[in-house]
Protein backbone atom coordinates (compact mmCIF):
# COMPACT_ATOMS: atom_id res chain seq x y z
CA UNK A 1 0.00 0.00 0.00
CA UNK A 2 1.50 3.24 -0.50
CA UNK A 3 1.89 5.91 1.84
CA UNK A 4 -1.13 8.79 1.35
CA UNK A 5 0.26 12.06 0.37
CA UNK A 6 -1.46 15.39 2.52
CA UNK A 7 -2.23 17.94 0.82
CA UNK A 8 -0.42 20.96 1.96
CA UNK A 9 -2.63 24.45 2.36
CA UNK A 10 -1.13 27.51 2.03
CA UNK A 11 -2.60 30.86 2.21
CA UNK A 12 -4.15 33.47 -0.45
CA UNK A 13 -1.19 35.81 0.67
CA UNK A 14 1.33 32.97 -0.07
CA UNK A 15 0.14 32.22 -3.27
CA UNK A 16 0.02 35.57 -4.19
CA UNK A 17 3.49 36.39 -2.85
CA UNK A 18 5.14 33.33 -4.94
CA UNK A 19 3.28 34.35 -8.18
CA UNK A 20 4.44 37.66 -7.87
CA UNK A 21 8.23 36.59 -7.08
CA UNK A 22 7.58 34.30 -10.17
CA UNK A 23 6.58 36.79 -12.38
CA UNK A 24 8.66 39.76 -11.57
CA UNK A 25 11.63 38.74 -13.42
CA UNK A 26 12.00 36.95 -16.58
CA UNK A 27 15.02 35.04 -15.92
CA UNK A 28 13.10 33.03 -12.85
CA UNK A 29 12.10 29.65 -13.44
CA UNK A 30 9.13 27.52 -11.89
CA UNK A 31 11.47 24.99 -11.06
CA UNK A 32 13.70 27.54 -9.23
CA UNK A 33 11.16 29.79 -7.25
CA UNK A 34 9.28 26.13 -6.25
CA UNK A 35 12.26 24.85 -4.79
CA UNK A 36 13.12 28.17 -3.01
CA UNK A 37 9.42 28.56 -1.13
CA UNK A 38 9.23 24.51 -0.61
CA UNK A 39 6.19 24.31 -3.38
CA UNK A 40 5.93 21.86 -6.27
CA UNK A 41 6.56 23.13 -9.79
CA UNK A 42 3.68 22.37 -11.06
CA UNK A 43 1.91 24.13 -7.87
CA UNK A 44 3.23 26.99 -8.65
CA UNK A 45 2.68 26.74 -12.00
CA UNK A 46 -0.78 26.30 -12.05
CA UNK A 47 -1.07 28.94 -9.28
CA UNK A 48 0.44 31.71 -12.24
CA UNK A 49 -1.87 30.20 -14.83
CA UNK A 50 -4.67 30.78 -12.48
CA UNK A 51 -3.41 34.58 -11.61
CA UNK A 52 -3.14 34.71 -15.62
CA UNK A 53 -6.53 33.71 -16.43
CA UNK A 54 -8.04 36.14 -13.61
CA UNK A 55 -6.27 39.16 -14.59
CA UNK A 56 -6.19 37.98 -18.92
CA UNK A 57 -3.46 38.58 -19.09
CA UNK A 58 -1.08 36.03 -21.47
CA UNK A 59 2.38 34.51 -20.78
CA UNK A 60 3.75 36.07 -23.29
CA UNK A 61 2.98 39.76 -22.74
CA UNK A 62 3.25 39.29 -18.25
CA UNK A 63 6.73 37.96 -18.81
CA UNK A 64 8.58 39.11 -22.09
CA UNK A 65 12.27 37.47 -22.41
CA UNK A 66 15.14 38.78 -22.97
CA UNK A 67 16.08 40.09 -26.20
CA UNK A 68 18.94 38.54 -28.44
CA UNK A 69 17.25 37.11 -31.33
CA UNK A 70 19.67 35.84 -34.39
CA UNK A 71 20.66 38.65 -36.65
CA UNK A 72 19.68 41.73 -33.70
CA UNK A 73 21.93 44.35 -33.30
CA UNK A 74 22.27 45.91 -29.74
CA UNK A 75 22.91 49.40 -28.70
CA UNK A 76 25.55 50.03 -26.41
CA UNK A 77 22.96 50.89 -23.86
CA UNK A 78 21.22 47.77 -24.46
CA UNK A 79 25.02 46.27 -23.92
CA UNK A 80 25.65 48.54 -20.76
CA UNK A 81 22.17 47.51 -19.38
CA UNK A 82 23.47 43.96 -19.68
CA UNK A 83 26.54 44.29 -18.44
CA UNK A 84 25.13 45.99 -15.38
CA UNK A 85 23.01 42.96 -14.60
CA UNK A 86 25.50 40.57 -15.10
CA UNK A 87 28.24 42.29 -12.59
CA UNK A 88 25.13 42.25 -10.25
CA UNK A 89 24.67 38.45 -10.47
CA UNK A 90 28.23 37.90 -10.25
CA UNK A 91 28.46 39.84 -7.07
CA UNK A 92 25.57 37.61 -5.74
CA UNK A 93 26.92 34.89 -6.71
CA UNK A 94 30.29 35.42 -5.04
CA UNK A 95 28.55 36.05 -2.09
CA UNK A 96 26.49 32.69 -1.65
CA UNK A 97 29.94 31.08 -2.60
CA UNK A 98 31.55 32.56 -0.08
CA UNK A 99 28.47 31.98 2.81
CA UNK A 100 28.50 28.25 1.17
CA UNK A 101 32.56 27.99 2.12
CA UNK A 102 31.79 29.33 5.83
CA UNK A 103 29.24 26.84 6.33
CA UNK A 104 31.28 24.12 5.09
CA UNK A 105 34.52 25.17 7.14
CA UNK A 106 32.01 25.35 10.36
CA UNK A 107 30.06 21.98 9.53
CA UNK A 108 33.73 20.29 8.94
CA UNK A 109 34.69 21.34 12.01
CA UNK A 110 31.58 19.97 14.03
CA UNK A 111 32.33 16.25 12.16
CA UNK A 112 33.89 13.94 14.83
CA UNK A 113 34.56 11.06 12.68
């Protein structure tokens, strides 16, 4: 027999809080936002389609992706804009690398093997 699976509840405010997080910026994924709030994909995905179909508003016009189609020549703003974003990711990045490395040194030093 296998084990019943609850069905979790979560709150209006939740579910609006996660769409929202979903949907204000292109680059986040269902995958990634689920596994960040502790919510399926495909809960999360179905609560956007649902936030979509209240509002009409389509997929493609609440979440346009970023430009770079073959043969599209970009401004130097455009390139700026870009570059901007990326030096902001990398900084992030760096970061939870180096919060990663302090938890690793303090876990390694808990271990009494």
């Amino acid at each position: 027999m296998m084990p019943q699976m609850t069905k979790k509840a979560y709150s209006a405010e939740f579910k609006a809080d996660a769409v929202a997080l979903y949907l204000s910026d292109p680059s986040h994924t269902f995958e990634g936002i689920g596994n960040d709030l502790g919510v399926s994909r495909e809960t999360l995905r179905n609560w956007v389609r649902a936030e979509r179909k209240r509002t009409g508003v389509s997929a493609v016009a609440d979440r346009p992706r970023p430009s770079g189609s073959v043969g599209e020549v970009s401004s130097e703003s455009v390139l700026e804009k870009e570059n901007k974003q990326l030096r902001t990711q990398i900084r992030k990045l760096e970061t939870e690398r180096e919060i990663l490395r302090k938890a690793a040194k303090y876990f390694a030093g808990e271990t009494n093997w």
